[in-house]
Protein backbone atom coordinates (compact mmCIF):
# COMPACT_ATOMS: atom_id res chain seq x y z
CA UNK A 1 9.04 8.69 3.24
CA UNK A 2 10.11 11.49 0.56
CA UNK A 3 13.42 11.53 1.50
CA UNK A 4 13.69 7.49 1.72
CA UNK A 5 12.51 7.33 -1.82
CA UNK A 6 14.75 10.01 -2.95
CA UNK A 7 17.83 8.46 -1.18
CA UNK A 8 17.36 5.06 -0.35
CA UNK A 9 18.63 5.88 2.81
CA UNK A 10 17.62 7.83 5.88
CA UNK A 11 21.52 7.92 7.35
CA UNK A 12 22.35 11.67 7.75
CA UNK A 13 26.10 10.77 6.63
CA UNK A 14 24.82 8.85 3.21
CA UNK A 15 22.13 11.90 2.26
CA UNK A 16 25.22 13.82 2.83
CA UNK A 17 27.27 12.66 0.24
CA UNK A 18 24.08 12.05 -1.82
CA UNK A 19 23.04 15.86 -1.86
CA UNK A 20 27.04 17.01 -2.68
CA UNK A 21 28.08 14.62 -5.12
CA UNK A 22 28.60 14.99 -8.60
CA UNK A 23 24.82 12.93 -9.26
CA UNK A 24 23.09 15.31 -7.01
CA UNK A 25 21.03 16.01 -9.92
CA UNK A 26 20.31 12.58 -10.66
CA UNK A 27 18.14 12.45 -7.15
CA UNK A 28 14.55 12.98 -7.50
CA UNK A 29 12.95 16.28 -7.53
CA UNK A 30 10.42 15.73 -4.89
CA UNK A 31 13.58 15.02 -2.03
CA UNK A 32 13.16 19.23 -1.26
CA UNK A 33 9.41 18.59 -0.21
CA UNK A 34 10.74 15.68 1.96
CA UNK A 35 12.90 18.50 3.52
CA UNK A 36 10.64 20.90 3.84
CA UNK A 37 7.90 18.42 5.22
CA UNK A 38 10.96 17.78 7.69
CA UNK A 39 11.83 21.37 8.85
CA UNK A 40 8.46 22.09 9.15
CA UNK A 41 8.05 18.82 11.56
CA UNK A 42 10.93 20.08 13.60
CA UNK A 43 9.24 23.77 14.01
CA UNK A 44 6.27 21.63 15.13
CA UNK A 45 8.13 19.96 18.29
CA UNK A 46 9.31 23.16 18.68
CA UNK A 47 6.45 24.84 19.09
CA UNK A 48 7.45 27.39 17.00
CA UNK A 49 4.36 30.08 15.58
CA UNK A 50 2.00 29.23 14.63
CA UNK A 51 2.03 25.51 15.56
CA UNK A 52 2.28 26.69 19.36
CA UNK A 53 -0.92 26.32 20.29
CA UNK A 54 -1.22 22.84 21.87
CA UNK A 55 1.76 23.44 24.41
CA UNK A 56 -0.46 26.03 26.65
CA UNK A 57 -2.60 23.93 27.10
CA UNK A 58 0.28 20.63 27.61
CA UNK A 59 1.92 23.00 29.97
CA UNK A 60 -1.60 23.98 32.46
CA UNK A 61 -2.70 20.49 32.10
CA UNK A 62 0.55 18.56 33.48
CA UNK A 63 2.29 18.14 36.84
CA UNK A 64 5.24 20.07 37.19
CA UNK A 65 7.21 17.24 36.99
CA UNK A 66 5.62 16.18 33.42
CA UNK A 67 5.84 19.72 32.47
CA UNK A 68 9.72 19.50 32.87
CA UNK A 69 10.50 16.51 30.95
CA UNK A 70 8.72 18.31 28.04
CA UNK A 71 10.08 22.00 28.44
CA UNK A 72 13.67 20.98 28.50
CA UNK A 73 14.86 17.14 27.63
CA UNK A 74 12.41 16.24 25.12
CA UNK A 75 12.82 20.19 23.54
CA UNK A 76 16.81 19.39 23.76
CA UNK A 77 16.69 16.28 22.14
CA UNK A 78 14.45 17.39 19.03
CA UNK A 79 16.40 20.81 19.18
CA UNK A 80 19.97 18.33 18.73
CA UNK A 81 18.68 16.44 15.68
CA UNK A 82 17.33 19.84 14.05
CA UNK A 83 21.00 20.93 14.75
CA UNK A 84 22.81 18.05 13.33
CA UNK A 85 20.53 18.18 9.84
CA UNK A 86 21.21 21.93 9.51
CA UNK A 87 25.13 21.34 10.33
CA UNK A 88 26.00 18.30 7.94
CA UNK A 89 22.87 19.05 5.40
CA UNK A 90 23.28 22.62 5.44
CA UNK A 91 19.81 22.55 5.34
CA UNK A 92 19.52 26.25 5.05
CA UNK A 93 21.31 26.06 1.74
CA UNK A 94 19.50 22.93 0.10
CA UNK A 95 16.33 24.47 0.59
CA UNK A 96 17.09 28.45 0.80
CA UNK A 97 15.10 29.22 3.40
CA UNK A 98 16.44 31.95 5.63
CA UNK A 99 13.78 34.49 4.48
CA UNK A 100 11.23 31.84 5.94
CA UNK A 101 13.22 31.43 9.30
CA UNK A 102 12.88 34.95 9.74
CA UNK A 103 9.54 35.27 8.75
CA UNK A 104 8.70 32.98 11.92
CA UNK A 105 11.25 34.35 13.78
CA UNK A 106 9.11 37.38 14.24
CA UNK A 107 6.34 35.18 15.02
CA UNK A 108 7.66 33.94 17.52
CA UNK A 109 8.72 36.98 19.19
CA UNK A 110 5.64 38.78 18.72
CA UNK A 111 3.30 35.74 19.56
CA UNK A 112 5.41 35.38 22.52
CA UNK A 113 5.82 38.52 23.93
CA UNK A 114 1.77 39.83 23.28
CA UNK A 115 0.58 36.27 24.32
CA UNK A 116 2.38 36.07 27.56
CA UNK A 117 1.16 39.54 28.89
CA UNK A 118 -2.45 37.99 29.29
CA UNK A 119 -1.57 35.33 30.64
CA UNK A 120 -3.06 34.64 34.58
CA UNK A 121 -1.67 31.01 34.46
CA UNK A 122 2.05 30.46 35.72
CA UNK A 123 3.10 27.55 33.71
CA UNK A 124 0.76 28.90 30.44
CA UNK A 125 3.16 32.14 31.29
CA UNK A 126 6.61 30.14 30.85
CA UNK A 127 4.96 28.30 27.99
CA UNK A 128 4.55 31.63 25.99
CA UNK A 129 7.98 33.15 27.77
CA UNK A 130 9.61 30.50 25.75
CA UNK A 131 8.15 30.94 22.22
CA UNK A 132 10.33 34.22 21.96
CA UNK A 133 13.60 32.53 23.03
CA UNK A 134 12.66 29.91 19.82
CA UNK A 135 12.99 32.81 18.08
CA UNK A 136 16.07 34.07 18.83
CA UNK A 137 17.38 30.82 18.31
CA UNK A 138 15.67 30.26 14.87
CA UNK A 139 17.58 33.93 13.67
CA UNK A 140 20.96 32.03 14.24
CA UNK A 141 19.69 29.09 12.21
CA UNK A 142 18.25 31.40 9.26
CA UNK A 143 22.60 31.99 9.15
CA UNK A 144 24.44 28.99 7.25
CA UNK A 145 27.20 29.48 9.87
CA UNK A 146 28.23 26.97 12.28
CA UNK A 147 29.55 29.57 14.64
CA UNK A 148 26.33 30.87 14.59
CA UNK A 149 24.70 27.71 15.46
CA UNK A 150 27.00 26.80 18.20
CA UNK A 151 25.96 30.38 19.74
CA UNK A 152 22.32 29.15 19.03
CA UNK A 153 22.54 25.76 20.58
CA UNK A 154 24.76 26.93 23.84
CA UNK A 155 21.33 29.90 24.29
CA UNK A 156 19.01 26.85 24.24
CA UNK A 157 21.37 24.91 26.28
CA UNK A 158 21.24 28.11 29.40
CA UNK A 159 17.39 28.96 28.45
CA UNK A 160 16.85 25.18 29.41
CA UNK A 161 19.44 25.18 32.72
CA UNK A 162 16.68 28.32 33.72
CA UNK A 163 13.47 26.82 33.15
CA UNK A 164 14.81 23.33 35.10
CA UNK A 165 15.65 25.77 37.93
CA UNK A 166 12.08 27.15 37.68
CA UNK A 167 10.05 24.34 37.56
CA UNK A 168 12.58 22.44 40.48
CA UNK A 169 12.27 25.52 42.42
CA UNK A 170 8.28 25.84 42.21
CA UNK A 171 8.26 21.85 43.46
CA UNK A 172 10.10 23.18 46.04
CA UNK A 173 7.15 25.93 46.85
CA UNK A 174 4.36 23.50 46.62
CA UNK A 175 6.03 21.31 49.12
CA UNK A 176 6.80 24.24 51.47
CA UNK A 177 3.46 25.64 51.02
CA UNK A 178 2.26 22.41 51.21
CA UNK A 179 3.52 21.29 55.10
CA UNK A 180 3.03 25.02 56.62
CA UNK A 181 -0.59 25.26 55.91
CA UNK A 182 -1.53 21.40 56.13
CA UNK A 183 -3.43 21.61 53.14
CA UNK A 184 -3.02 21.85 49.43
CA UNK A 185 -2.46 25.28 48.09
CA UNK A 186 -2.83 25.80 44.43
CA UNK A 187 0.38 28.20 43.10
CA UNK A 188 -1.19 27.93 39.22
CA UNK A 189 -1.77 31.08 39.04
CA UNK A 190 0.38 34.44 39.30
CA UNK A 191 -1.68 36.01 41.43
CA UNK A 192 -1.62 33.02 44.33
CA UNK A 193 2.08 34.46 44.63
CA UNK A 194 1.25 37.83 46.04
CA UNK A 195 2.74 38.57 49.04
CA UNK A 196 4.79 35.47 48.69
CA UNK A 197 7.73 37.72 50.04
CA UNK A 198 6.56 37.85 53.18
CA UNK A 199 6.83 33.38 53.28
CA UNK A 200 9.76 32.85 52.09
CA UNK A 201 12.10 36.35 50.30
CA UNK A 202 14.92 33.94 49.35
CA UNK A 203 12.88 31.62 47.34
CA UNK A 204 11.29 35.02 46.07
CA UNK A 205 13.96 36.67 44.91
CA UNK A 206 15.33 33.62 43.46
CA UNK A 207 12.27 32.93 41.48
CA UNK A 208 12.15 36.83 40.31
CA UNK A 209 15.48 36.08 39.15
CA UNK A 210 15.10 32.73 36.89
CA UNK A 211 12.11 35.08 35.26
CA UNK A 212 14.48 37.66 34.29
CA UNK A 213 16.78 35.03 32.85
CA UNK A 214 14.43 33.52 30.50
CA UNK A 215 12.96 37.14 29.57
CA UNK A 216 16.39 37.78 28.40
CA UNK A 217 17.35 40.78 30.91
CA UNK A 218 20.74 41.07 31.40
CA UNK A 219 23.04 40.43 33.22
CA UNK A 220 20.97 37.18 33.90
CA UNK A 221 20.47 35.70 30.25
């Protein structure tokens, strides 16, 4: 609504010329809260610290299925509009806020990395196991570089590829599971994995693998 009355428009292309033309002084004062009230929207979606902690609790409460949708296509899709405010807005400039983006930057990696270790729940662990990769991508953005950001957005882009392969592949457990015991066998938790080798070492080892991708261990990041 701020950035409507400051604008008249919401068209990314129009604020555009609004906020680097000659009148840009002429616009009303209050258009940097609607900005703000925007990027701090965005880091919302995003999960990012400390508005994280609803998507725990999303994540343990949801099929696998569900949890999918919201780990990587709706996270994309609010990710892409972030992107294209901060490449035609520069909204790093307008509102000089790179000391802030780094300021939750190390939120994020701390409250990700310290959160996840107590973590018993598997999908509460990729929740948290996530909130660190925001971070990395949020130091790119604290940059006014599109480079930068096109190094940012093609991270999300693999981070997501992994966590699709996760949740796909733990479908794929649950079913297995599922038909060689004849009943239903909760894999929530980390510890209903042990000795998992010993069913199945190629889903295993694939699994142990898509972990070490989204921890960012190389040579699988």
């Amino acid at each position: 609504a701020l950035l409507y009355c400051s604008f008249g428009s919401l068209h990314l292309l129009e604020i555009e010329s609004l906020v680097f033309s000659s009148d840009a002084e002429n616009v009303l004062f209050y258009k940097d809260f609607g900005f703000v009230f925007l990027l701090f929207g965005f880091l919302f979606k995003l999960y990012c610290v400390p508005f994280h902690f609803w998507v725990p609790d999303i994540y343990q409460g949801s099929p696998i299925s569900t949890t999918l949708i919201i780990a990587c296509i709706s996270y994309l899709s609010v990710f892409f509009v972030l992107f294209l405010f901060f490449i035609n807005i520069r909204l790093v400039w307008i509102l000089n806020v790179q000391n802030i983006l780094s300021f939750f930057t190390i939120l994020c990696l701390l409250v990700g990395g310290l959160g996840g270790i107590f973590q018993t729940q598997l999908k509460r662990l990729i929740a948290y196991s996530s909130i660190p990769g925001l971070g990395y991508v949020l130091y790119g953005f604290s940059d006014n570089n599109e480079i930068v950001f096109a190094d940012a957005l093609y991270f999300l882009v693999i981070h997501c590829v992994s966590l699709v392969a996760i949740f796909l592949l733990l479908l794929f457990i649950d079913v297995n599971l599922d038909i060689f015991s004849r009943e239903y066998i909760d894999i929530s938790n980390v510890d209903k994995l042990s000795g998992f080798f010993f069913i199945n070492k190629y889903y295993c080892l694939l699994l142990s693998l898509l972990f070490f991708s989204i921890s960012g261990i190389p040579p699988f990041t």
